[in-house]
N, C-alpha and C. Protein backbone atom coordinates (compact mmCIF):
# COMPACT_ATOMS: atom_id res chain seq x y z
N UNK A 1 -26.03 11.83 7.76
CA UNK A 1 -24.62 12.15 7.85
C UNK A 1 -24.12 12.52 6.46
N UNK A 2 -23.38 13.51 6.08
CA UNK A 2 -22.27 14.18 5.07
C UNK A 2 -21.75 12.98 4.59
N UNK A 3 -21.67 12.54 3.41
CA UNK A 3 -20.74 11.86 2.72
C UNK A 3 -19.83 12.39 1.45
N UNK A 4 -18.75 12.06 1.26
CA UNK A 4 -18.22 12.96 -0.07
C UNK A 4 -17.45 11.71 -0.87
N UNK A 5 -16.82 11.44 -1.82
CA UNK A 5 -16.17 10.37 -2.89
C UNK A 5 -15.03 10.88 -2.66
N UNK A 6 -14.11 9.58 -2.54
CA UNK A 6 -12.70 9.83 -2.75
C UNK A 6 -12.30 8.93 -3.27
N UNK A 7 -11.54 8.94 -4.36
CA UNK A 7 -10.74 7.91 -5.36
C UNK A 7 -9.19 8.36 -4.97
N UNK A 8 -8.82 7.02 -4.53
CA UNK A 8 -7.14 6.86 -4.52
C UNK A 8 -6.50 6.47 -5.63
N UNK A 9 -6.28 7.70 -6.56
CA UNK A 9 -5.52 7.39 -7.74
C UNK A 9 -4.73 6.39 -8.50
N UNK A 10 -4.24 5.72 -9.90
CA UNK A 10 -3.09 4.83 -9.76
C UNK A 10 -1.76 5.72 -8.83
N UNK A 11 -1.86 7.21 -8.55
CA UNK A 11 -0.22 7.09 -8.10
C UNK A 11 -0.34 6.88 -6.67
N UNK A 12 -1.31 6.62 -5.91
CA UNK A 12 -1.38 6.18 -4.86
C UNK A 12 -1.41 4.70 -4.49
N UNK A 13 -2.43 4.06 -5.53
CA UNK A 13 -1.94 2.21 -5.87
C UNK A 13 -0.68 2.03 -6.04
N UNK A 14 -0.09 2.87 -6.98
CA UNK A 14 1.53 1.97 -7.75
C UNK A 14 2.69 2.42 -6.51
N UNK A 15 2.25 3.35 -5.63
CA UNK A 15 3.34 3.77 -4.93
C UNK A 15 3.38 2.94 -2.87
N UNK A 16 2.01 2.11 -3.38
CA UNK A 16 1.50 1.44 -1.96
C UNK A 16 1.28 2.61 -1.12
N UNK A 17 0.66 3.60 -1.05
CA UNK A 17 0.07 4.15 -0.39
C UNK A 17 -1.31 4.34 0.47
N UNK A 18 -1.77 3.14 -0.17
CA UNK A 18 -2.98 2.99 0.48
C UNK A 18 -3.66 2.75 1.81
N UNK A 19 -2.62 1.56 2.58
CA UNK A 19 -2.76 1.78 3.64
C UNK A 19 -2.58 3.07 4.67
N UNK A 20 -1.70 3.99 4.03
CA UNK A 20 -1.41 5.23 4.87
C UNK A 20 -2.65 6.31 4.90
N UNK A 21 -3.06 6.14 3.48
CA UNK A 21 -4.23 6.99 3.39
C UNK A 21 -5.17 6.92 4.03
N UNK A 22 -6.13 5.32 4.11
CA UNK A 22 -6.59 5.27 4.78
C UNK A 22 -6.62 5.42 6.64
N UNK A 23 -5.37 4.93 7.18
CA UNK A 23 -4.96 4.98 8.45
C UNK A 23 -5.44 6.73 8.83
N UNK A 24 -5.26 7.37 7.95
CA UNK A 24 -5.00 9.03 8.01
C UNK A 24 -6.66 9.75 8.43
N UNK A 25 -7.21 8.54 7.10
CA UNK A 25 -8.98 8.97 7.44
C UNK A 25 -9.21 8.62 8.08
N UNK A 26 -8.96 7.03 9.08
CA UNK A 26 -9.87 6.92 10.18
C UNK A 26 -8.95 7.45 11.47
N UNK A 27 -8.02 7.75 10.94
CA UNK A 27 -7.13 8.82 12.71
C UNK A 27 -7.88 10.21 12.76
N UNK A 28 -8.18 10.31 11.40
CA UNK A 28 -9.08 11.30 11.46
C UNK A 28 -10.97 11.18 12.34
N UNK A 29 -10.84 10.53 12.43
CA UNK A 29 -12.65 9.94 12.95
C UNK A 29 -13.46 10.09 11.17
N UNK A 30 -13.38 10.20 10.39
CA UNK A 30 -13.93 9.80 9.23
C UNK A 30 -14.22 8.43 9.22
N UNK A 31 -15.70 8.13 8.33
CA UNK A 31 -16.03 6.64 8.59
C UNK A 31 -15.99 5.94 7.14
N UNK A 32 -16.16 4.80 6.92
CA UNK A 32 -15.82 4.44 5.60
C UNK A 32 -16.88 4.21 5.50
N UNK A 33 -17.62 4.34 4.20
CA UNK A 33 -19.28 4.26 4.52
C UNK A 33 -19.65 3.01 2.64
N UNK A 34 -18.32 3.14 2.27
CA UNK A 34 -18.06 2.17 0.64
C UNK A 34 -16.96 2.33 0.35
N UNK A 35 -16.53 0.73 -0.63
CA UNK A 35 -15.05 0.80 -0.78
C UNK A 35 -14.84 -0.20 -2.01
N UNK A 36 -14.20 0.29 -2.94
CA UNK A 36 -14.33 -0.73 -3.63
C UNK A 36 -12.86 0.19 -4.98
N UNK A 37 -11.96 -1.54 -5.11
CA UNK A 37 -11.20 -1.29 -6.65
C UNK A 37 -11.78 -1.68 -7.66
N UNK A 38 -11.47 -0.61 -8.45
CA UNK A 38 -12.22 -0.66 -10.02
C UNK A 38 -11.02 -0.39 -10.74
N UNK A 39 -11.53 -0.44 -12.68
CA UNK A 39 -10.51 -0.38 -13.40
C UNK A 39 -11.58 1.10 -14.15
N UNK A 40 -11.27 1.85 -14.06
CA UNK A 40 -11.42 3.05 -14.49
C UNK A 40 -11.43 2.95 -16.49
N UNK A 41 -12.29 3.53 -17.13
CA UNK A 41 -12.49 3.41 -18.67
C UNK A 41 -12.47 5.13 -19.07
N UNK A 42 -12.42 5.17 -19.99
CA UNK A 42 -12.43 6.51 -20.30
C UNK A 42 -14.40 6.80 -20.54
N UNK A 43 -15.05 6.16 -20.76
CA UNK A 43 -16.53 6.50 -20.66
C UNK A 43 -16.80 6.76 -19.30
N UNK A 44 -15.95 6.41 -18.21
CA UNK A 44 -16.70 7.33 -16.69
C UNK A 44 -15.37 8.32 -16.43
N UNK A 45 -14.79 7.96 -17.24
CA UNK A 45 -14.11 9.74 -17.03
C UNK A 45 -14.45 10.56 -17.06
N UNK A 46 -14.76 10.51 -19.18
CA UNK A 46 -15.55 11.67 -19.47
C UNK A 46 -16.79 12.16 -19.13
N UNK A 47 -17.29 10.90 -18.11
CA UNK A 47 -18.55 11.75 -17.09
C UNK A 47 -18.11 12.28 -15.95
N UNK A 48 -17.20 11.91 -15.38
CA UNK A 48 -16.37 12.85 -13.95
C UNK A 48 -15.68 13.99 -14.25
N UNK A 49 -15.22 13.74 -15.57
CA UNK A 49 -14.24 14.94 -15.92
C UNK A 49 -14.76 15.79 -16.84
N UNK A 50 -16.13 15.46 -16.87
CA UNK A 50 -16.74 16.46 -17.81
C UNK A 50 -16.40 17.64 -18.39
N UNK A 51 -16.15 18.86 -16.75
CA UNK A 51 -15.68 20.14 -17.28
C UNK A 51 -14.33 20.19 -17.91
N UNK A 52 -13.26 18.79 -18.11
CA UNK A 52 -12.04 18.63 -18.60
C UNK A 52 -11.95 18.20 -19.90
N UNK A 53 -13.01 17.23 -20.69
CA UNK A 53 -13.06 16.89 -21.48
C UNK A 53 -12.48 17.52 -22.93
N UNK A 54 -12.84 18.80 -23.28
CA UNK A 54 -12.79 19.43 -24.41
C UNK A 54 -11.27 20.18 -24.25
N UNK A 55 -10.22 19.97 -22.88
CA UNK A 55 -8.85 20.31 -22.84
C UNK A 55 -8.10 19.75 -23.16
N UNK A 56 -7.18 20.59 -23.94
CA UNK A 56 -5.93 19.81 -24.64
C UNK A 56 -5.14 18.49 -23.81
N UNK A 57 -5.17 18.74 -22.25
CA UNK A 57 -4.71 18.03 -21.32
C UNK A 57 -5.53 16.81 -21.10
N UNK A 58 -7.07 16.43 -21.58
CA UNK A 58 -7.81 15.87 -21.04
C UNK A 58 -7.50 13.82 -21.47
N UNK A 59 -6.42 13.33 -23.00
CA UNK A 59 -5.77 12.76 -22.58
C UNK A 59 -4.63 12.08 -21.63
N UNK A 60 -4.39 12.93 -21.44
CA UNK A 60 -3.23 12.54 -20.36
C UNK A 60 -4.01 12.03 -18.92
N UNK A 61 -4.85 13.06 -18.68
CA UNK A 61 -5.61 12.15 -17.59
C UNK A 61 -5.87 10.75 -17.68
N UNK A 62 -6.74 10.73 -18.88
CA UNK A 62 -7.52 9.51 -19.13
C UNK A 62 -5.99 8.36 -19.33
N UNK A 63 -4.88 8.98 -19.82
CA UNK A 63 -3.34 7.62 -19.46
C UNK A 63 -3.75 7.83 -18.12
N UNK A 64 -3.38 8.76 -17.51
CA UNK A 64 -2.79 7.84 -15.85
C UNK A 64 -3.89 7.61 -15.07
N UNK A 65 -5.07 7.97 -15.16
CA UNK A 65 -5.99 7.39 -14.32
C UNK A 65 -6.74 5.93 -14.70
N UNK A 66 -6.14 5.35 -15.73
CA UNK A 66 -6.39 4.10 -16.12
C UNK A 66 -5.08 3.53 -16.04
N UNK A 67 -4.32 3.54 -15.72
CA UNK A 67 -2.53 3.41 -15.63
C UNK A 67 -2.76 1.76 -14.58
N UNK A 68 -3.74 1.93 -13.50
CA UNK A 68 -3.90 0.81 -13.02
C UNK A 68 -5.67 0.80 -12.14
N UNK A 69 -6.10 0.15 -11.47
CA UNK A 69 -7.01 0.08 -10.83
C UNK A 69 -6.81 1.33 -9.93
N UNK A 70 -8.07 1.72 -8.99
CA UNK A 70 -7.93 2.84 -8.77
C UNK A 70 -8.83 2.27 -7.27
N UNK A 71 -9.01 2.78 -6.01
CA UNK A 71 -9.91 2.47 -5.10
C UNK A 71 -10.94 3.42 -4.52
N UNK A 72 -11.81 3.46 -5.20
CA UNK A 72 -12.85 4.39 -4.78
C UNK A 72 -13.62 4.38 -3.37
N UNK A 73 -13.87 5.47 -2.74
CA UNK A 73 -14.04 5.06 -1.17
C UNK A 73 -15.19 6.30 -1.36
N UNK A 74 -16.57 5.81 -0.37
CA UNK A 74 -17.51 6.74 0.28
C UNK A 74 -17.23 7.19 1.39
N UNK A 75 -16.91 8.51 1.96
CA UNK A 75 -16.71 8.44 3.55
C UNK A 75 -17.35 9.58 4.00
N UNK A 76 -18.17 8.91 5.20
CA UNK A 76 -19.22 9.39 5.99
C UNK A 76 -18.12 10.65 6.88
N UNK A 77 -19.29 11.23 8.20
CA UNK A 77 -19.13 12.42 9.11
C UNK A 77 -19.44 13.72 9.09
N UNK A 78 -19.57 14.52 9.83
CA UNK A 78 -19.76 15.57 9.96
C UNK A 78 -18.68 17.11 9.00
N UNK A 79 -19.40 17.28 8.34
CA UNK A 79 -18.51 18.39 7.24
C UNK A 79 -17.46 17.46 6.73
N UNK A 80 -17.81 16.05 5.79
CA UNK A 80 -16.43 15.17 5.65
C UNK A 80 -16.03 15.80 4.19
N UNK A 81 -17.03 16.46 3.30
CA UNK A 81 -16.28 17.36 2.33
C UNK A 81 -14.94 18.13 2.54
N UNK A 82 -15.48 19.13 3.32
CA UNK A 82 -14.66 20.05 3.70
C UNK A 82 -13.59 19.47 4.32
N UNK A 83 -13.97 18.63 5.51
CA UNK A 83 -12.93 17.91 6.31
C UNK A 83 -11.33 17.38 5.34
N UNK A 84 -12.57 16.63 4.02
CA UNK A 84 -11.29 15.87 3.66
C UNK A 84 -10.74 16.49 2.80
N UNK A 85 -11.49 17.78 1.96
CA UNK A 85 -10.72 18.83 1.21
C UNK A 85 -9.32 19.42 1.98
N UNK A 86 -9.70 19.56 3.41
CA UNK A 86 -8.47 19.99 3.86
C UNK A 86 -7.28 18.86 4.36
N UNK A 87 -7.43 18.05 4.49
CA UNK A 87 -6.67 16.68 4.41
C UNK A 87 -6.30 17.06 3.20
N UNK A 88 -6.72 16.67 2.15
CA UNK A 88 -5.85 16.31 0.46
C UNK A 88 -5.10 17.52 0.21
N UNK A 89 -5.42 18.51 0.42
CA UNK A 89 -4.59 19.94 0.23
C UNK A 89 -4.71 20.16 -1.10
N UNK A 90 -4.52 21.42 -1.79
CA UNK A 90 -4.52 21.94 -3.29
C UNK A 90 -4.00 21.07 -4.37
N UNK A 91 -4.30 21.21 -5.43
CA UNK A 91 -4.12 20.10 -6.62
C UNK A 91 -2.67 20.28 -6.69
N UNK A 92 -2.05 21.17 -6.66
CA UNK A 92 -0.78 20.82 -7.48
C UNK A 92 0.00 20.06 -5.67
N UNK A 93 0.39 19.11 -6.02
CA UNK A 93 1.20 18.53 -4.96
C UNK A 93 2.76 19.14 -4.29
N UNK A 94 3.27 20.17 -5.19
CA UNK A 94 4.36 21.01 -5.30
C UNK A 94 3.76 22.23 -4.43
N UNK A 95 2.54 22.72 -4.58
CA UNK A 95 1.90 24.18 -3.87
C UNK A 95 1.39 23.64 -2.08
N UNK A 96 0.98 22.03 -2.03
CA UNK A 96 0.46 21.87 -1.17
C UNK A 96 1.01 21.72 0.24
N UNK A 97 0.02 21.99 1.16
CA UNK A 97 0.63 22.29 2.50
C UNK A 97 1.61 21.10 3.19
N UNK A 98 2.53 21.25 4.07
CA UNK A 98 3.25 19.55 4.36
C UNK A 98 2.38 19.37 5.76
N UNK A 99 1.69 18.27 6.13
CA UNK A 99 0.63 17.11 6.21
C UNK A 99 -0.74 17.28 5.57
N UNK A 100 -0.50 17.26 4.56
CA UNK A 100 -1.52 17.00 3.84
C UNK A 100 -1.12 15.99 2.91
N UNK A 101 -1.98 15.36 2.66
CA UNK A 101 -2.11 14.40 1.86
C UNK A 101 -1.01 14.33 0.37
N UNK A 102 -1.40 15.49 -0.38
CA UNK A 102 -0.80 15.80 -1.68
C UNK A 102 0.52 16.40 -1.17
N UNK A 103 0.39 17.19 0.63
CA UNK A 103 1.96 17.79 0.35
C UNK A 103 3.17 16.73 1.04
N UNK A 104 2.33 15.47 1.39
CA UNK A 104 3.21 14.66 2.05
C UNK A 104 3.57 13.69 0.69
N UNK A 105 3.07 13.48 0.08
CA UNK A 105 3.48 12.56 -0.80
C UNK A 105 3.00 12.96 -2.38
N UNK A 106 3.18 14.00 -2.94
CA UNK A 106 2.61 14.56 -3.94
C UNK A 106 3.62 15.61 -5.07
N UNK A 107 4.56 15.38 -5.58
CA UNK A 107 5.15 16.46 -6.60
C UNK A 107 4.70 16.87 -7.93
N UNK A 108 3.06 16.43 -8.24
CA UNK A 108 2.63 16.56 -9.40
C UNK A 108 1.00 17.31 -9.11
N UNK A 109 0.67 17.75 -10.19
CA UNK A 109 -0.58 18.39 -10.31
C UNK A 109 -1.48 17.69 -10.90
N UNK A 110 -1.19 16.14 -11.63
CA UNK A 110 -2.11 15.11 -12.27
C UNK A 110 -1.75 14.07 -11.59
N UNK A 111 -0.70 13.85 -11.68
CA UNK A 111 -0.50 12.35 -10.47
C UNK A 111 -0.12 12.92 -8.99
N UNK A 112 -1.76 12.91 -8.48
CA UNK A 112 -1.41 13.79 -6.89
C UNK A 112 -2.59 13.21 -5.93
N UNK A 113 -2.35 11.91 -6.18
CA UNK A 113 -2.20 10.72 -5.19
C UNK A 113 -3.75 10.72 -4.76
N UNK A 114 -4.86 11.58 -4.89
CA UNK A 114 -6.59 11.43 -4.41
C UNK A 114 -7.54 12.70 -5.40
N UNK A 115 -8.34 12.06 -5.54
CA UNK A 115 -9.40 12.79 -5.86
C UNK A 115 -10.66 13.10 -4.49
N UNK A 116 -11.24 14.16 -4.78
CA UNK A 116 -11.69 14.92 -3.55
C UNK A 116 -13.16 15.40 -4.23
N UNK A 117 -14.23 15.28 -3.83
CA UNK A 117 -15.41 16.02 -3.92
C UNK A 117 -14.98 17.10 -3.87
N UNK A 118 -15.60 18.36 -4.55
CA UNK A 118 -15.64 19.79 -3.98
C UNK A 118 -16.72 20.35 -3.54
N UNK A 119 -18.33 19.38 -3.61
CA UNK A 119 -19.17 20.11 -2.66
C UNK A 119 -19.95 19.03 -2.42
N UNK A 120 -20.76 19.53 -1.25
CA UNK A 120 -21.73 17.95 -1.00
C UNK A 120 -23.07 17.63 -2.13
N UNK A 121 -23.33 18.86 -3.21
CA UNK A 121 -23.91 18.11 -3.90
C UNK A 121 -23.18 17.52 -5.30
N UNK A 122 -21.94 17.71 -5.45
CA UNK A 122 -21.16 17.03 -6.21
C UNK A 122 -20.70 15.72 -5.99
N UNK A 123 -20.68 16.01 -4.00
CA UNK A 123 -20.40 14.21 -3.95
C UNK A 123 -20.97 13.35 -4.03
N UNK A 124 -22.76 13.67 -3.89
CA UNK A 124 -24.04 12.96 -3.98
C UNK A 124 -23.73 12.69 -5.55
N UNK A 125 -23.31 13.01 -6.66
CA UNK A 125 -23.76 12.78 -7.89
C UNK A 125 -22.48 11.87 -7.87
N UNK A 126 -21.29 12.27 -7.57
CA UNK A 126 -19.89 11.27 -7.88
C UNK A 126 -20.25 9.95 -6.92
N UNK A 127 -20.70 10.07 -5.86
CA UNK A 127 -20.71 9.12 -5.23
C UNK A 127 -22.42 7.86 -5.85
N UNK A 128 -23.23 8.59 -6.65
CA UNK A 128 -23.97 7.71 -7.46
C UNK A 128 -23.48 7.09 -8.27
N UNK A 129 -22.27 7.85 -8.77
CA UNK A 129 -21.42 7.78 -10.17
C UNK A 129 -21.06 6.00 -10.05
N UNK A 130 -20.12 6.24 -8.97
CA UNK A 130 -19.40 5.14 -8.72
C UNK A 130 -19.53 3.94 -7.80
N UNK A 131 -21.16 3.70 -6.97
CA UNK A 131 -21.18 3.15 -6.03
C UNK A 131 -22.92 2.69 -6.49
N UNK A 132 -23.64 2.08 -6.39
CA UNK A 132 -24.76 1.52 -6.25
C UNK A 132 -25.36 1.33 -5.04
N UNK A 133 -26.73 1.84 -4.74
CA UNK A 133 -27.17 1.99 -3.96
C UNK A 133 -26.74 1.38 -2.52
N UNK A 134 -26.86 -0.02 -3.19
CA UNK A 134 -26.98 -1.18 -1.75
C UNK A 134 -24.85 -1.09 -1.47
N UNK A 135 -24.17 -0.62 -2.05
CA UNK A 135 -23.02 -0.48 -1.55
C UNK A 135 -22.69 0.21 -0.94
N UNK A 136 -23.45 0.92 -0.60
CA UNK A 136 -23.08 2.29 0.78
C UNK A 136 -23.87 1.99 1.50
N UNK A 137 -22.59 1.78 3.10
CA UNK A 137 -23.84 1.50 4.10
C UNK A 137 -23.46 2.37 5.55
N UNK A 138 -24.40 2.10 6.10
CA UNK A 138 -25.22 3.17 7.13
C UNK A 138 -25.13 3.07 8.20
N UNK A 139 -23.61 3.44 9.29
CA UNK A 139 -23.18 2.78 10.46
C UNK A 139 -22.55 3.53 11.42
N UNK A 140 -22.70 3.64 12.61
CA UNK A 140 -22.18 4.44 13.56
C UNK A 140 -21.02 3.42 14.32
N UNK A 141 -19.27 4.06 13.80
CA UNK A 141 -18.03 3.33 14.65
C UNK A 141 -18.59 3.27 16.07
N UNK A 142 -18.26 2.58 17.10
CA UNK A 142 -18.38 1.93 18.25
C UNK A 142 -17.10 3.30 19.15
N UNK A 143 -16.35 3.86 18.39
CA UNK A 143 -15.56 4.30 18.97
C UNK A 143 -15.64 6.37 18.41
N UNK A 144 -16.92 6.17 17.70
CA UNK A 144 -17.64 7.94 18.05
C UNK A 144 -18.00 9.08 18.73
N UNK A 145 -17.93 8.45 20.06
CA UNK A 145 -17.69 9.45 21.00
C UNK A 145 -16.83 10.23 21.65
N UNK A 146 -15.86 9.35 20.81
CA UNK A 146 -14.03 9.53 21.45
C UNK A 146 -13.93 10.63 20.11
N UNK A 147 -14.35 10.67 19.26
CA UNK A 147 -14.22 11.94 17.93
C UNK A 147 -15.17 13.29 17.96
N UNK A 148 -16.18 12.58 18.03
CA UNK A 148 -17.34 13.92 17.78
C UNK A 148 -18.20 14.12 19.69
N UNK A 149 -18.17 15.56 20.00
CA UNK A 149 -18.74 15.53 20.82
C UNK A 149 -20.03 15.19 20.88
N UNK A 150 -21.05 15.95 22.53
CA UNK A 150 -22.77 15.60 22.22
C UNK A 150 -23.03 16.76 21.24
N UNK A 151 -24.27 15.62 20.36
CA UNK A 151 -24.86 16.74 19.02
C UNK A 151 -23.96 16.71 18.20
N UNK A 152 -22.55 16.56 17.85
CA UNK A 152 -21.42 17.27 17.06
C UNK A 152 -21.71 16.32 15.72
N UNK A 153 -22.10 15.14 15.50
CA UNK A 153 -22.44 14.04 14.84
C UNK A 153 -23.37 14.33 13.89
N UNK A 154 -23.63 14.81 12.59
CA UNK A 154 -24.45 15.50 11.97
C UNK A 154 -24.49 14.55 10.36
């Protein structure tokens, strides 16, 4: 099964959004496959944010994504990259579509409430990044048939 990384930002912690987010992924049939709050350092930034590093902007990240704990989530399903790329909607939260994630609760282009894989072999490396082996685990919801048709489960 497809897995991709999603980190719920501090502006999604400080604003209690978390429960909504999640409610959103599993109304979605997305599965939670790891979950865990961390306190974010600027040494696994500058490995996530690699291509950002050498930008004038690339402090400011490193303030608000350490601003508070952050909740990093693995989530399983079929195309859940793509799936949840289109859930979170475009970075700037001002451009993004309304139900989407960033356009429902999002007026910023740095504080814009999730981080999103952009391909499945990016999420294989983010999702090593931040999760250890034995913390991702390997489970079919009881209530999968009601989401994905026969075969649709990939």
């Amino acid at each position: 099964m497809e897995k991709t990384l999603v980190i719920l930002k501090p502006s999604a912690i400080a604003r209690c959004l978390v429960g909504e987010i999640i409610k959103r992924i599993e109304n979605r049939g997305l599965f939670i496959c790891g979950m865990k709050m961390m306190q974010l350092d600027e040494n696994i930034l500058r490995q996530h944010y690699a291509h950002l590093v050498d930008k004038p902007f690339f402090p400011s990240i490193v303030k608000s994504m350490t601003a508070t704990p952050v909740i990093v989530m693995a989530l399983g399903g079929t195309d859940v990259v793509e799936v949840f790329r289109t859930m979170t909607g475009v970075t700037n939260g001002r451009n993004a579509a309304p139900g989407t994630l960033r356009g429902d609760f999002s007026m910023s282009g740095q504080a814009n409430i999730v981080h999103a894989s952009d391909s499945v072999e990016n999420a294989k490396i983010e999702i090593n990044r931040f999760f250890k082996p034995e913390e991702i685990f390997e489970y079919i919801p009881a209530n999968v048939d009601f989401y994905y048709g026969d075969g649709e489960l990939k």
